[in-house]
Protein backbone atom coordinates (compact mmCIF):
# COMPACT_ATOMS: atom_id res chain seq x y z
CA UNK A 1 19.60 15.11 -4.58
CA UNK A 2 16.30 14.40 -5.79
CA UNK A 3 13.32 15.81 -3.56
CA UNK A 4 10.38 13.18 -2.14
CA UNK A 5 7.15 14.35 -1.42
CA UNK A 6 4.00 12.26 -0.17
CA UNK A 7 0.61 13.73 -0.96
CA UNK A 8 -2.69 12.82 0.74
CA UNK A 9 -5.61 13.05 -1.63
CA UNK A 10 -9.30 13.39 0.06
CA UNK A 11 -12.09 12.49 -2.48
CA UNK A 12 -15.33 12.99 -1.75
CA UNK A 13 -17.76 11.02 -2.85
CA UNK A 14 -21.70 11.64 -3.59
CA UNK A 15 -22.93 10.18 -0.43
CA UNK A 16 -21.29 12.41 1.54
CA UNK A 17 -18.19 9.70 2.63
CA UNK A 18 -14.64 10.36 1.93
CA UNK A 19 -11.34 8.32 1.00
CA UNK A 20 -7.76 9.18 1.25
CA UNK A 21 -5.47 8.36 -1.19
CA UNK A 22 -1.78 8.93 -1.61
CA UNK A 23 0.78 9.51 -4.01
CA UNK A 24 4.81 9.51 -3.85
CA UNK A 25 6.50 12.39 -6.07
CA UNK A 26 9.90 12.35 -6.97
CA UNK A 27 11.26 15.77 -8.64
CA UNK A 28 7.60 16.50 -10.22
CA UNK A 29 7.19 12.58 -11.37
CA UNK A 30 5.02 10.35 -9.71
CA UNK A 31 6.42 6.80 -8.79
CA UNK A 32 3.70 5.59 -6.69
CA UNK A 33 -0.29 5.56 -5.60
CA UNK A 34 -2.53 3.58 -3.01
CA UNK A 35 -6.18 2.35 -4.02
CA UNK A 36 -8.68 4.49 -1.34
CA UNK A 37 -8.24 4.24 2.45
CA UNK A 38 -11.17 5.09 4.98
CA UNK A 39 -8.91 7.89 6.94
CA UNK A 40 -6.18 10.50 5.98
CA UNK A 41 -4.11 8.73 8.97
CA UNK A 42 -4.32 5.61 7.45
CA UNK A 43 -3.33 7.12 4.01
CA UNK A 44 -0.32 8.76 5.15
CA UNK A 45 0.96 5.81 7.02
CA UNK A 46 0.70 3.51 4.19
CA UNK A 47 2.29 6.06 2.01
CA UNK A 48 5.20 6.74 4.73
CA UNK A 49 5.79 2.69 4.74
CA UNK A 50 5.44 2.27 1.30
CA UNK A 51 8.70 4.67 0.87
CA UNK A 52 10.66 3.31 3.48
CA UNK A 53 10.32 -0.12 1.62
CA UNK A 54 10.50 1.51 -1.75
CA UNK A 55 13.25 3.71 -1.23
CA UNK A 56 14.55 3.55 1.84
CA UNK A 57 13.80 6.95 2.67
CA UNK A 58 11.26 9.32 4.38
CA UNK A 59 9.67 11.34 1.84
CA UNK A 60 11.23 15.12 2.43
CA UNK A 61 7.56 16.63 2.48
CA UNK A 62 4.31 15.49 3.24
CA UNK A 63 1.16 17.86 1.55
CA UNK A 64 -2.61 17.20 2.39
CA UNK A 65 -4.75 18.53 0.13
């Protein structure tokens, strides 16, 4: 069975602010990515829906980098 992970992003930006994006990996390929959210909750929680919908799974590992 092929293994899901969701990865938060954090990207900091010269200002000082930061965004959150996330990306869906399936076996070492990516199949989807978010434009910039304003908090790493919001990030993961968009990512989390958008497999459920996708998939119709929960990714098997979530990483924050």
């Amino acid at each position: 069975m092929a293994m899901m992970e969701l990865i938060i992003e954090q990207w900091k930006n010269l200002d000082g602010s930061c965004q959150y994006l996330w990306s869906v990996w399936r076996d070492g390929k990516r199949i989807g990515m978010s434009r910039p959210q304003a908090k790493a909750e919001d990030a993961e929680q968009e990512g989390m829906d958008w497999c459920l919908r996708s998939t119709g799974s929960r990714p098997d590992r979530v990483t924050r980098l």
